[in-house]
C-alpha atoms as a PDB file:
ATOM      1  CA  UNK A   1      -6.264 -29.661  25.235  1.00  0.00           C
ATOM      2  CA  UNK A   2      -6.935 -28.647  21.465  1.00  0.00           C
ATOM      3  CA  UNK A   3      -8.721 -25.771  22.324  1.00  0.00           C
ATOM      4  CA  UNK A   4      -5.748 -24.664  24.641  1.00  0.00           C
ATOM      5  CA  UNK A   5      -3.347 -25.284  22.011  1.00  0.00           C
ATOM      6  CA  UNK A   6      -4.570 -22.973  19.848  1.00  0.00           C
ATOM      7  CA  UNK A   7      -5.382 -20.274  22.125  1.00  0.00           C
ATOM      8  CA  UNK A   8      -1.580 -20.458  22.679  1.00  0.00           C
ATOM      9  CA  UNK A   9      -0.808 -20.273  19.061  1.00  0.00           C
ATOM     10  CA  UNK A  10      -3.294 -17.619  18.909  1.00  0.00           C
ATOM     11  CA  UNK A  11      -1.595 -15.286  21.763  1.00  0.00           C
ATOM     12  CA  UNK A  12       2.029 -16.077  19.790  1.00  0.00           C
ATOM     13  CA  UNK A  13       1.043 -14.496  16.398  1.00  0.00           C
ATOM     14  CA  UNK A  14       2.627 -10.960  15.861  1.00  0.00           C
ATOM     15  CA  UNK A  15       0.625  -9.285  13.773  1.00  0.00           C
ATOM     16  CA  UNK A  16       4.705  -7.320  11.874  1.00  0.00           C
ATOM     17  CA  UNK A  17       5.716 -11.388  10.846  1.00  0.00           C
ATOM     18  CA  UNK A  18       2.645 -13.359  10.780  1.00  0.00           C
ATOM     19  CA  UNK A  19       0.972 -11.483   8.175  1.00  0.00           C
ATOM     20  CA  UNK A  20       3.134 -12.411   5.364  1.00  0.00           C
ATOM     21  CA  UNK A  21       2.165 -15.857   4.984  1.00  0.00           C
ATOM     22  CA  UNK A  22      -0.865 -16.588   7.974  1.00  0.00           C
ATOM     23  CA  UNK A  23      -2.563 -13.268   6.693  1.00  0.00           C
ATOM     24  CA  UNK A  24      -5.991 -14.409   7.622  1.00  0.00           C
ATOM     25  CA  UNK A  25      -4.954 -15.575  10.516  1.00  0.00           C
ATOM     26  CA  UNK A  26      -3.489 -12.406  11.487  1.00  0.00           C
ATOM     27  CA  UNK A  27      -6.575 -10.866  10.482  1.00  0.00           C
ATOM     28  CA  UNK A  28      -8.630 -12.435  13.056  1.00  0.00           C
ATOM     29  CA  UNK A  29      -6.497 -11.913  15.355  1.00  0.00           C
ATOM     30  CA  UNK A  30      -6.391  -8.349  15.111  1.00  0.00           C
ATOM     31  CA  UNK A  31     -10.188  -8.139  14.884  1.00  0.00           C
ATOM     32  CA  UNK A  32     -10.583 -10.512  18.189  1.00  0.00           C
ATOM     33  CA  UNK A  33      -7.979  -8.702  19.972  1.00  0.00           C
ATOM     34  CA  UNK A  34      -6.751  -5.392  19.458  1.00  0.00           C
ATOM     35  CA  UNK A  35      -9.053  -2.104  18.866  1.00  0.00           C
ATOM     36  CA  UNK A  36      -9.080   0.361  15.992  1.00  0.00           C
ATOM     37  CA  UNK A  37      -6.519   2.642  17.769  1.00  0.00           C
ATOM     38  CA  UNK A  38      -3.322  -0.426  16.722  1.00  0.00           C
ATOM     39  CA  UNK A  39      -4.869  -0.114  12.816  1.00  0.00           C
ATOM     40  CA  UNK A  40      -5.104   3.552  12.554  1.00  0.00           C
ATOM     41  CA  UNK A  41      -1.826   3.908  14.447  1.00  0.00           C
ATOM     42  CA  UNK A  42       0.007   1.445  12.096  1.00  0.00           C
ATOM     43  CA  UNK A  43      -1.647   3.311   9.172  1.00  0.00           C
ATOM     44  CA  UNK A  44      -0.183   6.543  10.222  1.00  0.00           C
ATOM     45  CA  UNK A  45       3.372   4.986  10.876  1.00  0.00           C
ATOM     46  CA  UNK A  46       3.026   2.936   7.159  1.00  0.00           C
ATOM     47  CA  UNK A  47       2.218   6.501   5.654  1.00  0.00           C
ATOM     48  CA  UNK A  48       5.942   7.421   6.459  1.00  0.00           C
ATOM     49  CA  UNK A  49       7.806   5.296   4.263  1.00  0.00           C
ATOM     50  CA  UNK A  50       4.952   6.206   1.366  1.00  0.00           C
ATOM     51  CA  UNK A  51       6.018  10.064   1.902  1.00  0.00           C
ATOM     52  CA  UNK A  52       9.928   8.754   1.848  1.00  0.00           C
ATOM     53  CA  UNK A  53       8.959   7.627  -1.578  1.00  0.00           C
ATOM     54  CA  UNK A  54       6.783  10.783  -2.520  1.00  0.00           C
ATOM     55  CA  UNK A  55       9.720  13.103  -1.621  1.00  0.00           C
ATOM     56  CA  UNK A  56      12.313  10.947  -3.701  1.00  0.00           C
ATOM     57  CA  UNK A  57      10.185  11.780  -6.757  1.00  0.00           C
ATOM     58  CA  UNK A  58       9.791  15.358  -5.634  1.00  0.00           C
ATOM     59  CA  UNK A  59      13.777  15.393  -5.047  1.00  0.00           C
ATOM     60  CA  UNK A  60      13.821  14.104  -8.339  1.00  0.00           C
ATOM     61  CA  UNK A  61      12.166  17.115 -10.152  1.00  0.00           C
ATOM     62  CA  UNK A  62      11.829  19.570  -8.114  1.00  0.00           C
ATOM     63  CA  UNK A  63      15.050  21.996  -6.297  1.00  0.00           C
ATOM     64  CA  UNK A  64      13.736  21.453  -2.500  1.00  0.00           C
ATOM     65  CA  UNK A  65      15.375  21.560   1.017  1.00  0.00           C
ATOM     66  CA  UNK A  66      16.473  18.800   2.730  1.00  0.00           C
ATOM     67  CA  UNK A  67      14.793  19.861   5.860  1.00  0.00           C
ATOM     68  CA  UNK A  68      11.657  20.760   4.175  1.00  0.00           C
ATOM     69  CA  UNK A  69      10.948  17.122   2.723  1.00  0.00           C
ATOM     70  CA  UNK A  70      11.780  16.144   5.868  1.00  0.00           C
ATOM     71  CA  UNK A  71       8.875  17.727   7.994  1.00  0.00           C
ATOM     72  CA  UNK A  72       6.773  16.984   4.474  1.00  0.00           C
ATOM     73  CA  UNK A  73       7.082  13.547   5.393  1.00  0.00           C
ATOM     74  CA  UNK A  74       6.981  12.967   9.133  1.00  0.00           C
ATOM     75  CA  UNK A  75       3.671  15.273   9.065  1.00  0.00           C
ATOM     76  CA  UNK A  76       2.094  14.647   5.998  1.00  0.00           C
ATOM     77  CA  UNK A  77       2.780  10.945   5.776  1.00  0.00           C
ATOM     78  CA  UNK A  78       0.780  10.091   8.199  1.00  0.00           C
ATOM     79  CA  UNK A  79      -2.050  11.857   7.416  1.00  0.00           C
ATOM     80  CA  UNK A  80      -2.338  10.476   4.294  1.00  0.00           C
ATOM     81  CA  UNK A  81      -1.664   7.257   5.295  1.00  0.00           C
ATOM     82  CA  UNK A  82      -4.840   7.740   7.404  1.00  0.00           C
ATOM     83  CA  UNK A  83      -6.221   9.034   4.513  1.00  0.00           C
ATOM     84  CA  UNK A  84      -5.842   5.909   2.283  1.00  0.00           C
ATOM     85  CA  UNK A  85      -7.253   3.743   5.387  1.00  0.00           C
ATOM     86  CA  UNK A  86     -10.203   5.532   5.401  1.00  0.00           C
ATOM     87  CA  UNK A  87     -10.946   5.402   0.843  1.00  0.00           C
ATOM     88  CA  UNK A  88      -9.904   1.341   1.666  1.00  0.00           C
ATOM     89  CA  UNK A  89     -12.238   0.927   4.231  1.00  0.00           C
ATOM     90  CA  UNK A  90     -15.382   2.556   2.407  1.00  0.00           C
ATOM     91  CA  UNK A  91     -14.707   1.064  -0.802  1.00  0.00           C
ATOM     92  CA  UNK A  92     -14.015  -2.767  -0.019  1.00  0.00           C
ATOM     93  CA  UNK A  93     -16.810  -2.421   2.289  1.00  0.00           C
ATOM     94  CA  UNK A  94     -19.047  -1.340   0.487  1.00  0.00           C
ATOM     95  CA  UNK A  95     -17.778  -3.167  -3.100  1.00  0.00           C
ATOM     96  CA  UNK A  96     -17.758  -6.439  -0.907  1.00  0.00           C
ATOM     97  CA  UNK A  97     -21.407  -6.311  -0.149  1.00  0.00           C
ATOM     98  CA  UNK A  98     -21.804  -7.184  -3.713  1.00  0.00           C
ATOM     99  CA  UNK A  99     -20.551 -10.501  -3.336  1.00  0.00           C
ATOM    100  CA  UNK A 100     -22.445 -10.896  -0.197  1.00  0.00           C
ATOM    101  CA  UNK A 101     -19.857  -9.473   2.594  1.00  0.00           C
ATOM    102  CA  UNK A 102     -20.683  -9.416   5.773  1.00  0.00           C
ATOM    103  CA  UNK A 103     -17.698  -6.937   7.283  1.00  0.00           C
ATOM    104  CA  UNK A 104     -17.992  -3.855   8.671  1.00  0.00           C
ATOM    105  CA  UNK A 105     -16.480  -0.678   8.546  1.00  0.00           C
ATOM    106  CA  UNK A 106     -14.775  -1.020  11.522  1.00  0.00           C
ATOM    107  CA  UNK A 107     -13.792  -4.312  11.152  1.00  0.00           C
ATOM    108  CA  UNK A 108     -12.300  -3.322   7.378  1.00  0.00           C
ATOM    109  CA  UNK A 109     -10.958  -0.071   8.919  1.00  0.00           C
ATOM    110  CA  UNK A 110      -8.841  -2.792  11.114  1.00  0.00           C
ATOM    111  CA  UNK A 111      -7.831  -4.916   8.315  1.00  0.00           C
ATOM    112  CA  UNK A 112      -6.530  -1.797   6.242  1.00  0.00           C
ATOM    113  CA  UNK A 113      -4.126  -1.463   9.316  1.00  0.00           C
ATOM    114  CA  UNK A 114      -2.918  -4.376   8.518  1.00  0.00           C
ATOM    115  CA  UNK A 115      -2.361  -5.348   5.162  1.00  0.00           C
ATOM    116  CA  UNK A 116      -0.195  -2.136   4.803  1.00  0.00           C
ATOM    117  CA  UNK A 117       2.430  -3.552   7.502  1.00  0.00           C
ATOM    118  CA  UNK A 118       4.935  -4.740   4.597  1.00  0.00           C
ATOM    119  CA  UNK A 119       5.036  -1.129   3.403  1.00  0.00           C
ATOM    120  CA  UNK A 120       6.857  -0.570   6.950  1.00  0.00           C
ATOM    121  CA  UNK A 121       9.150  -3.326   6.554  1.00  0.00           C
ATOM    122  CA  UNK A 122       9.916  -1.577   2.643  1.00  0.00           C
ATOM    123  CA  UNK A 123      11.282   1.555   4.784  1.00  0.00           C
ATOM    124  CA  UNK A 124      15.142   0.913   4.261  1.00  0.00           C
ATOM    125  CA  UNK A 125      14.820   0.563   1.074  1.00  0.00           C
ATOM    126  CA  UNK A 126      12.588   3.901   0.367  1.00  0.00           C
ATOM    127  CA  UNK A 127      15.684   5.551   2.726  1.00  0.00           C
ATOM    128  CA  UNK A 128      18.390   3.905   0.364  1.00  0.00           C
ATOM    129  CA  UNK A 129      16.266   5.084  -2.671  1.00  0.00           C
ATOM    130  CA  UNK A 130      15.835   8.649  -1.365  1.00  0.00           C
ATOM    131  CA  UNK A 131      19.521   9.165  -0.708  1.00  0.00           C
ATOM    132  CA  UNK A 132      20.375   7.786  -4.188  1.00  0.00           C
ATOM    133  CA  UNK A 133      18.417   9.753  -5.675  1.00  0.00           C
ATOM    134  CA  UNK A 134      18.798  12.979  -3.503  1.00  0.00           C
ATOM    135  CA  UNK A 135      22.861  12.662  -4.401  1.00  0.00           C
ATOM    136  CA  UNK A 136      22.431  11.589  -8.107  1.00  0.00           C
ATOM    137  CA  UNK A 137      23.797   8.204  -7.208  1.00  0.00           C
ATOM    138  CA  UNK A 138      22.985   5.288  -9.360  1.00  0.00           C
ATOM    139  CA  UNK A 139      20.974   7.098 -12.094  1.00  0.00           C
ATOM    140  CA  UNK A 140      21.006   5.129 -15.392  1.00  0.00           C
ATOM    141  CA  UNK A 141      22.918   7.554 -18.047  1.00  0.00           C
ATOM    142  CA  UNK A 142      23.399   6.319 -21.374  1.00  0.00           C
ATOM    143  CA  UNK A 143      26.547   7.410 -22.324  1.00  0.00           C
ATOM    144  CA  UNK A 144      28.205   5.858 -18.864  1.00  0.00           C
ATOM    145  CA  UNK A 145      26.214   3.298 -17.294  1.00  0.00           C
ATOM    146  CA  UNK A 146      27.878   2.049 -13.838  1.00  0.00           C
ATOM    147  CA  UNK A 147      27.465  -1.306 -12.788  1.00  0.00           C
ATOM    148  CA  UNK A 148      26.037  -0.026  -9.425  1.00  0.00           C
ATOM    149  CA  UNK A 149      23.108   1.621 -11.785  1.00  0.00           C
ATOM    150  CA  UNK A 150      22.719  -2.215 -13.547  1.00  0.00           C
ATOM    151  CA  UNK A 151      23.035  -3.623  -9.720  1.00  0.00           C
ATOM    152  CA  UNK A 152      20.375  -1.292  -8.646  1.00  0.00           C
ATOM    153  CA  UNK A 153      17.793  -1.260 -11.189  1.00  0.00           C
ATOM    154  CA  UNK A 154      17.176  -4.707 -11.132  1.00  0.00           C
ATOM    155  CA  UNK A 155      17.235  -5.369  -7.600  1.00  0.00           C
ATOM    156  CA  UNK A 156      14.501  -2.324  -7.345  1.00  0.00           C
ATOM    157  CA  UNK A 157      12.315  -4.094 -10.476  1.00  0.00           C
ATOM    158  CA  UNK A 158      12.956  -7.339  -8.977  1.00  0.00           C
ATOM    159  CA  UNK A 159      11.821  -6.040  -5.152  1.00  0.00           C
ATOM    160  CA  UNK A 160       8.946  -3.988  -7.036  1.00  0.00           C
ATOM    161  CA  UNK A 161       7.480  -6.663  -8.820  1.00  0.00           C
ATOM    162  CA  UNK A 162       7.678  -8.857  -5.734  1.00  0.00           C
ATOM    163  CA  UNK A 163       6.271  -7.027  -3.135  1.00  0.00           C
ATOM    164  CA  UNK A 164       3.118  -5.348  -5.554  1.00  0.00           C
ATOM    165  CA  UNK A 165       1.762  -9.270  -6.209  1.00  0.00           C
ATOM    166  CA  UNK A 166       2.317 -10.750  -2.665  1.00  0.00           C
ATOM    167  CA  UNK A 167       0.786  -7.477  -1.439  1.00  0.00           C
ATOM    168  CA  UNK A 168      -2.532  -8.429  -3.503  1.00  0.00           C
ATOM    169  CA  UNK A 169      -2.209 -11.590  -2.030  1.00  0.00           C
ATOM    170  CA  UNK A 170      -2.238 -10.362   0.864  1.00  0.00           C
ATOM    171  CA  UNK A 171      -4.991  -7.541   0.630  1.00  0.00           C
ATOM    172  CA  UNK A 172      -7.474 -11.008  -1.200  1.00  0.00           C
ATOM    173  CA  UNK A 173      -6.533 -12.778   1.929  1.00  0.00           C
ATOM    174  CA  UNK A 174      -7.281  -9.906   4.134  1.00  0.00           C
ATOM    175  CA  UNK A 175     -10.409  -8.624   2.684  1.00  0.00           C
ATOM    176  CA  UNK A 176     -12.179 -12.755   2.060  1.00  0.00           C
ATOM    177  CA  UNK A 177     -11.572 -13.121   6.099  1.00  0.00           C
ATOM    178  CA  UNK A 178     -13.776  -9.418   6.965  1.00  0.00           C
ATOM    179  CA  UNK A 179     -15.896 -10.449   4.895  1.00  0.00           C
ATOM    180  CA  UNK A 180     -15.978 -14.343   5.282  1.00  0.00           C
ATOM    181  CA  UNK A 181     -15.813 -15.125   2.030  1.00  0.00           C
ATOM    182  CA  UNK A 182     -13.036 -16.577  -0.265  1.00  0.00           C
ATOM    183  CA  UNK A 183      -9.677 -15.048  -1.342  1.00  0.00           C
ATOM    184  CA  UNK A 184     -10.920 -15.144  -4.897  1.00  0.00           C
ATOM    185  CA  UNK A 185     -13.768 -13.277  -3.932  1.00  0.00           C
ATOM    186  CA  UNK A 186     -11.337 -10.810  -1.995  1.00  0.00           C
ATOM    187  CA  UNK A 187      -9.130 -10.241  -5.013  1.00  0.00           C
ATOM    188  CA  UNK A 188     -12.766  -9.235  -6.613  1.00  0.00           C
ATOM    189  CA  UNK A 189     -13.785  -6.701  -4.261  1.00  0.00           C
ATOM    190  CA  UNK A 190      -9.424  -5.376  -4.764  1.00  0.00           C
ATOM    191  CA  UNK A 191      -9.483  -5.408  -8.344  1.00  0.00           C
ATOM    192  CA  UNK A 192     -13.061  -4.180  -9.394  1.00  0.00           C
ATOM    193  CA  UNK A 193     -12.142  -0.219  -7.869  1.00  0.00           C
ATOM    194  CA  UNK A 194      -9.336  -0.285  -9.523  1.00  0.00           C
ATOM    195  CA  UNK A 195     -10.501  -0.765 -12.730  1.00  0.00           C
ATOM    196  CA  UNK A 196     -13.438   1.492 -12.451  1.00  0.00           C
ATOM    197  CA  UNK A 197     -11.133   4.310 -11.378  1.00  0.00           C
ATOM    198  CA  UNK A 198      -8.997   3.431 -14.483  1.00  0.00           C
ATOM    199  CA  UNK A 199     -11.726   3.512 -16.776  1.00  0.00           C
ATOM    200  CA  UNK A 200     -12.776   6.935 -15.793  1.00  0.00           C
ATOM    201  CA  UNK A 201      -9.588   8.077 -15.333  1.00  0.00           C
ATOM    202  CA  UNK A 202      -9.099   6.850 -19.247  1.00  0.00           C
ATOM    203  CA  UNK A 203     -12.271   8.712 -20.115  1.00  0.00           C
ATOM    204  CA  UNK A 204     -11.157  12.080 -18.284  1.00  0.00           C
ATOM    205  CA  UNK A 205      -7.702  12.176 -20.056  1.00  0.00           C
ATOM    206  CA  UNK A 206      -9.353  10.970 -23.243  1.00  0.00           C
ATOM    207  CA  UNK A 207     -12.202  13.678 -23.145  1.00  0.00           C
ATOM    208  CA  UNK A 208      -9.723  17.098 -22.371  1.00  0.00           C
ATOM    209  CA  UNK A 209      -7.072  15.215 -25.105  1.00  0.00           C
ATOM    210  CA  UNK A 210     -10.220  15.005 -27.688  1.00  0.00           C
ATOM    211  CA  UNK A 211     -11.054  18.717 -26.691  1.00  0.00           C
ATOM    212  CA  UNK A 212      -7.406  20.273 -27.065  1.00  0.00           C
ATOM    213  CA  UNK A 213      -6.910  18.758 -30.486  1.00  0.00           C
ATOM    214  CA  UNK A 214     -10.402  20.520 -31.087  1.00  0.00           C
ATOM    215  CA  UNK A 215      -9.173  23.759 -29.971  1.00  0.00           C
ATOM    216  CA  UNK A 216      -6.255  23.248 -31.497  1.00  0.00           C
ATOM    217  CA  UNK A 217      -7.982  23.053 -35.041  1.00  0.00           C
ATOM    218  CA  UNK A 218      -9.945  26.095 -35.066  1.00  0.00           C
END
């Protein structure tokens, strides 16, 4: 009776709700049940809202067509929403063998499917956010701030801020159940890239800044 009781919870979880707060769950789920073509294909749709918010920087600073960002993002969004499945998969693989991970590729590649379904749900808002910005709306000028700029400021901070740390959570959560080990560990194998990247990222900018202020001298 047990054992069919949770096969029916099992067969209830959808993978666009559950993940928010059963995210390991989910995660087996997915890996029991679906194949690699659901996380790659969820990867590609996630990359869409990523180029919506690519292009509204791009509208920002650059004079491009409407049409043109357009076909930037339905084409190239998903390709490089592919593209960050792939760098996820290889490096939390391979940095979660350190703390004795036993996922796979595959089964990581399937996980990084997942763990970017809240960036689908963020779509309206990257919409909303393109369209302000495309028409100059709500842009904070000092010398006549609106109170739709205050409204919208701090509901995007407040959104921001919100989603980045229950995304981590979710990406620990996601990356301990691959690899069966804890969330702690998870959040490990997440943070450890990151800050290897930003220390030679730090050194890069630091070296050509050290070697223009030598040119500059001579």
């Amino acid at each position: 009776m047990t054992h069919e009781l949770k096969q029916e919870e099992v067969e209830k979880l959808n993978p666009f709700f559950s993940i928010w707060l059963s995210t390991r769950e989910t995660v087996r789920y997915v890996l029991d049940h679906k194949d690699l073509k659901y996380s790659l294909t969820l990867a590609a749709i996630a990359g869409i809202p990523t180029g919506i918010s690519g292009a509204s920087e791009w509208s920002k600073n650059f004079d491009i067509s409407l049409w043109l960002l357009i076909m930037g993002i339905v084409v190239l969004g998903p390709i490089f929403g592919l593209i960050g499945l792939g760098f996820g998969t290889v490096i939390y693989t391979w940095v979660g063998k350190w703390f004795g991970g036993s996922g796979t590729y595959k089964e990581m590649a399937q996980a990084m499917g997942i763990i970017i379904i809240p960036s689908i749900w963020l779509t309206p808002y990257w919409i909303l956010s393109f369209i302000f910005v495309r028409n100059n709306l709500f842009i904070m000028n000092p010398l006549e701030i609106t109170s739709g700029a205050i409204f919208w400021l701090f509901f995007s901070g407040l959104l921001t801020i919100t989603f980045s740390v229950w995304m981590i959570v979710i990406q620990s959560k996601a990356i301990g159940e691959v690899h069966q080990f804890s969330s702690w560990k998870g959040f490990a194998t997440l943070i450890i890239p990151s800050i290897i990247i930003g220390i030679i990222v730090f050194i890069i900018a630091f070296t050509i800044i050290f070697s223009f202020i030598g040119m500059t001298t001579y």
